[in-house]
C-alpha atoms as a PDB file:
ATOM      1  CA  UNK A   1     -13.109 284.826  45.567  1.00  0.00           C
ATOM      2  CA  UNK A   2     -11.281 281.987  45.046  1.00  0.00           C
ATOM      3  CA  UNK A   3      -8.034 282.207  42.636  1.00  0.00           C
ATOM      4  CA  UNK A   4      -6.253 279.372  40.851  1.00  0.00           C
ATOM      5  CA  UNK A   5      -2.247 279.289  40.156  1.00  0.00           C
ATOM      6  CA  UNK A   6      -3.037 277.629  36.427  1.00  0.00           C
ATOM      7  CA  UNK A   7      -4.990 279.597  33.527  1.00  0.00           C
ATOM      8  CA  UNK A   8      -7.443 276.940  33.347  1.00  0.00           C
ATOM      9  CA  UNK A   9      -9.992 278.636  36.127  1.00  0.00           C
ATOM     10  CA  UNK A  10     -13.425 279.945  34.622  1.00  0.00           C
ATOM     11  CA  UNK A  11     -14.642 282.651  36.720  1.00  0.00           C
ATOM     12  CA  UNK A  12     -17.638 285.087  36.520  1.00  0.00           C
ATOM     13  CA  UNK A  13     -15.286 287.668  37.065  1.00  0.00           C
ATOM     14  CA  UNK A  14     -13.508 287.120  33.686  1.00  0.00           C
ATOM     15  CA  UNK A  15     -16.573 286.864  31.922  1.00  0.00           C
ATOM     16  CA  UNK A  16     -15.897 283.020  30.900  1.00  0.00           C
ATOM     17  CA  UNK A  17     -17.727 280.385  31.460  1.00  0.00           C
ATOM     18  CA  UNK A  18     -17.683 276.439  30.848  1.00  0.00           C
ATOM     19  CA  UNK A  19     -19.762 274.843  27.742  1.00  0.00           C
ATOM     20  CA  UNK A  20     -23.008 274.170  30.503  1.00  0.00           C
ATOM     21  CA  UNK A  21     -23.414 277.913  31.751  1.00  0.00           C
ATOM     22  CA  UNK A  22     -23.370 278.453  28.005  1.00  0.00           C
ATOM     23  CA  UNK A  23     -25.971 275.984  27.270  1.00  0.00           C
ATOM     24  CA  UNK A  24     -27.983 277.585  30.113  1.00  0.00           C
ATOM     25  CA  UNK A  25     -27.309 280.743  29.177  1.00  0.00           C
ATOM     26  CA  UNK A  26     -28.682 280.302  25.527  1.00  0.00           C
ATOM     27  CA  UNK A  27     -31.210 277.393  26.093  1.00  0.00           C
ATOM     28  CA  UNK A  28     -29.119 275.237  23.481  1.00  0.00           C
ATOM     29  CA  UNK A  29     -27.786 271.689  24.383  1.00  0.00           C
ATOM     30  CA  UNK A  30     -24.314 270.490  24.911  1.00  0.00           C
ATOM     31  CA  UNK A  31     -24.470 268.809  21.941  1.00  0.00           C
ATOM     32  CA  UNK A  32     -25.191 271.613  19.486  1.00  0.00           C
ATOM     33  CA  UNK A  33     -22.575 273.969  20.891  1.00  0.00           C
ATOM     34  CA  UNK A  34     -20.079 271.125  20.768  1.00  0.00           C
ATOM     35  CA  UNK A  35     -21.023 270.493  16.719  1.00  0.00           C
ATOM     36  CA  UNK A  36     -20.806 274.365  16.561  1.00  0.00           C
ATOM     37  CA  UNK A  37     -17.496 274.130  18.119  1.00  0.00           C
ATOM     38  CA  UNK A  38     -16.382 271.191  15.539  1.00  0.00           C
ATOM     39  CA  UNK A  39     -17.280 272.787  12.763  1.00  0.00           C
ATOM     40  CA  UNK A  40     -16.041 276.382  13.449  1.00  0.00           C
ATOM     41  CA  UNK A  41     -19.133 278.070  14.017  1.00  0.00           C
ATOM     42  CA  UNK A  42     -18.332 279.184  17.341  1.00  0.00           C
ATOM     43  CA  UNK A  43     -14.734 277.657  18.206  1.00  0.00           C
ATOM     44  CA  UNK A  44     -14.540 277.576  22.100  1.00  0.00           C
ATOM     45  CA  UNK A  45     -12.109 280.657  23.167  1.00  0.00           C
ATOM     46  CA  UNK A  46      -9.761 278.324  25.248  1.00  0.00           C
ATOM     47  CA  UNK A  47      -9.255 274.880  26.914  1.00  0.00           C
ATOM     48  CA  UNK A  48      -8.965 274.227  30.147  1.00  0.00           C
ATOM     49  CA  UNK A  49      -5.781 271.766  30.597  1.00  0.00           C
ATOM     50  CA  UNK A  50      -8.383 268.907  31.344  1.00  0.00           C
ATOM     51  CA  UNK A  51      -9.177 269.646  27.651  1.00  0.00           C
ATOM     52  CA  UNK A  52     -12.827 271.356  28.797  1.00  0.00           C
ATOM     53  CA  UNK A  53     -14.080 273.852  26.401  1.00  0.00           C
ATOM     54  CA  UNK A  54     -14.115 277.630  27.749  1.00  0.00           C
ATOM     55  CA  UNK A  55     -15.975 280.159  26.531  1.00  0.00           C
ATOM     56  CA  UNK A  56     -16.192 284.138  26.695  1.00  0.00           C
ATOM     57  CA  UNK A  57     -19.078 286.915  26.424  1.00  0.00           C
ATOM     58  CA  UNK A  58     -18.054 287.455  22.494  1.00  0.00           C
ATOM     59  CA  UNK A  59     -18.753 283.381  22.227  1.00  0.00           C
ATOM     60  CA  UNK A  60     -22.033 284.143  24.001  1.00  0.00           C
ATOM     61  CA  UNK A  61     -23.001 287.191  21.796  1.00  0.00           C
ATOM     62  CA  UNK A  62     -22.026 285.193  18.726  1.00  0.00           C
ATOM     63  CA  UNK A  63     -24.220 282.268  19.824  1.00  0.00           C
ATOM     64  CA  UNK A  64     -27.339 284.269  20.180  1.00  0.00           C
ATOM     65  CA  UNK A  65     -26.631 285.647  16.306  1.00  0.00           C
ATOM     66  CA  UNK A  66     -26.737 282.229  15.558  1.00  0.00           C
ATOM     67  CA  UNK A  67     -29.595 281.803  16.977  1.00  0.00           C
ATOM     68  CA  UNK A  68     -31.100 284.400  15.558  1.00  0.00           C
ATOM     69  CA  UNK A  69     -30.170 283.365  12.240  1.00  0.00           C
ATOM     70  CA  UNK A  70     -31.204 279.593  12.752  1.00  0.00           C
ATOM     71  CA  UNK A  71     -34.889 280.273  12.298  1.00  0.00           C
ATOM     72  CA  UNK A  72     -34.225 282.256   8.812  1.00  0.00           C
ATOM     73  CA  UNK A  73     -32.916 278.972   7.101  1.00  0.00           C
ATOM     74  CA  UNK A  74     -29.409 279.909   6.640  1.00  0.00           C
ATOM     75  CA  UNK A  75     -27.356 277.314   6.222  1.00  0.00           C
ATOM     76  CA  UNK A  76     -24.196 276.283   8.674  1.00  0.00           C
ATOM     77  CA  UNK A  77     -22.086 277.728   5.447  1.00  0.00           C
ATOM     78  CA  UNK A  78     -23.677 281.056   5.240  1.00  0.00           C
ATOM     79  CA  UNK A  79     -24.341 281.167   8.963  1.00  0.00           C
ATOM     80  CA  UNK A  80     -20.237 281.070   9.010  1.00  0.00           C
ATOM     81  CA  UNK A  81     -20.420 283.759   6.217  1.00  0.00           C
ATOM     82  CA  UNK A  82     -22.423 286.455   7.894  1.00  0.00           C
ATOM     83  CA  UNK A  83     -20.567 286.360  11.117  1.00  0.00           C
ATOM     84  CA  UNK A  84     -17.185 286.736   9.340  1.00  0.00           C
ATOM     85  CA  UNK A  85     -18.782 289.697   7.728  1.00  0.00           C
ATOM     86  CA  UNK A  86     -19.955 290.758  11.314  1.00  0.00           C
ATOM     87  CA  UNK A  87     -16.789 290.589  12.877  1.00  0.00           C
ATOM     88  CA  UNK A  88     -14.861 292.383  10.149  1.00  0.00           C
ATOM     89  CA  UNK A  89     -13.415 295.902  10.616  1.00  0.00           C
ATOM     90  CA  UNK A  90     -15.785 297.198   7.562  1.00  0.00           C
ATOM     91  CA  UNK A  91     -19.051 295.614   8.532  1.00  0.00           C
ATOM     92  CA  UNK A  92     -20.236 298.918   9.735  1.00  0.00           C
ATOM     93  CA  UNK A  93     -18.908 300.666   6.470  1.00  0.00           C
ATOM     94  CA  UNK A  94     -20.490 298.420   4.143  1.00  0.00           C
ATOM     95  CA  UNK A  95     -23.071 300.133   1.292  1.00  0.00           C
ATOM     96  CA  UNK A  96     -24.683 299.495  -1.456  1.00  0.00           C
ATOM     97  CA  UNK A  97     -25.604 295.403  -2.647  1.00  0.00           C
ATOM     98  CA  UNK A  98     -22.700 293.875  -0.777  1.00  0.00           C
ATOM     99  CA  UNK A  99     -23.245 290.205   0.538  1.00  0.00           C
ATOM    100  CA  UNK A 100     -24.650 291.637   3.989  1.00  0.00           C
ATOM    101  CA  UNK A 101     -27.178 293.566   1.731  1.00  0.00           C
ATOM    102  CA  UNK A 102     -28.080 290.038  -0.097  1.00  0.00           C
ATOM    103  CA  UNK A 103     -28.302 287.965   3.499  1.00  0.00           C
ATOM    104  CA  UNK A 104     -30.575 290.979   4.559  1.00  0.00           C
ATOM    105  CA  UNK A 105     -33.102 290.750   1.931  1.00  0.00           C
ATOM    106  CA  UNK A 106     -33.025 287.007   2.348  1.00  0.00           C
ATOM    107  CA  UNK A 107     -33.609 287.249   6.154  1.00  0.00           C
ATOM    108  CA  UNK A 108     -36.721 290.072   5.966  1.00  0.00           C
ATOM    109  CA  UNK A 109     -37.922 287.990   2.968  1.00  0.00           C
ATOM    110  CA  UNK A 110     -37.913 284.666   5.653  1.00  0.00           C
ATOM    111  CA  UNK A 111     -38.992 286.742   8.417  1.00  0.00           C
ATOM    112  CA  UNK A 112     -42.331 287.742   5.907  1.00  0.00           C
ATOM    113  CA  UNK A 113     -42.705 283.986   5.349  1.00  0.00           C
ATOM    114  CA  UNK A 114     -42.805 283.031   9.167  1.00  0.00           C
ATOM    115  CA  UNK A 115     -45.116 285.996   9.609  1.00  0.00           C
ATOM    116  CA  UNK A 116     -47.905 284.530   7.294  1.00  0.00           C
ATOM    117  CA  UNK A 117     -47.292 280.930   8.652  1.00  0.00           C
ATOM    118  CA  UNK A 118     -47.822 281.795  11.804  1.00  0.00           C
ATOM    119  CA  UNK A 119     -50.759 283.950  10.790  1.00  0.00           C
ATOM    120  CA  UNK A 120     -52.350 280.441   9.523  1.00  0.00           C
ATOM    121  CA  UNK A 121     -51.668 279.290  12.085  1.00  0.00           C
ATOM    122  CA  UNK A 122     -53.227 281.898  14.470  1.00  0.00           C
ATOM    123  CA  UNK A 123     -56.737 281.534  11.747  1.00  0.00           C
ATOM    124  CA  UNK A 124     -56.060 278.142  12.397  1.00  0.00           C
ATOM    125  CA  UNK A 125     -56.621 278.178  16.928  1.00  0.00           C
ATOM    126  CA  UNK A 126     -58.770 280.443  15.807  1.00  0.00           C
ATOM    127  CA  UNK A 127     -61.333 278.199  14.079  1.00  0.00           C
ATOM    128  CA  UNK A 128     -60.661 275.213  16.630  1.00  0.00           C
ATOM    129  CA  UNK A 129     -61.336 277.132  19.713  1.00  0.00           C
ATOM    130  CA  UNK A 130     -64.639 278.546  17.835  1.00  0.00           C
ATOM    131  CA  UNK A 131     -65.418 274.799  17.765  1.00  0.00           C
ATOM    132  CA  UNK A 132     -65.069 274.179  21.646  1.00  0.00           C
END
């Protein structure tokens, strides 16, 4: 393996990885990880002295939450929310009708909604592919 004398080198080995194996990685464009990146959502881990954004396997990890939560309707704001209340050291510990309890119910309530859509939608093939 090749080494580098400056920090700037992304390598497998280190588990980080430049803004377009992330894209791959996660099947998002450049562009939306670099507005994630400018608003805070997901603030690249380092720079490379060229000024490239570097990122790490917790960047990753939080991506795909965002991803996750991107089909549930939650705004940018609460998207920010949730994964500060992730990341905390009590977001294991947390009982009773705390905000992740509230986001919860909000996401299964979402999740119900996109069930029955798509369940139109299935009644809906259905019906057109009884016509051909």
């Amino acid at each position: 393996m090749r080494t580098s004398r400056t920090s700037t080198a992304v390598s497998a080995s280190t588990g980080k990885m430049h803004i377009g194996e992330l894209a791959e990685r996660t099947g998002l464009s450049l562009r939306t990880i670099r507005h994630y990146d400018d608003i805070g959502l997901l603030p690249a881990t380092a720079r490379t002295e060229g000024g490239f954004r570097v990122f790490s396997e917790e960047d990753f990890e939080r991506l795909t939450v965002i991803k996750q939560m991107k089909p549930l309707g939650f705004s940018l704001e609460e998207m920010s929310a949730i994964l500060e209340l992730l990341a905390g050291p009590d977001a294991g510990a947390l009982q009773g009708v705390g905000p992740l309890t509230v986001f919860l119910e909000r996401a299964v309530q979402q999740r119900d909604k996109l069930a029955r859509n798509l369940a139109q939608a299935d009644q809906f093939i259905d019906r057109l592919s009884a016509q051909i």
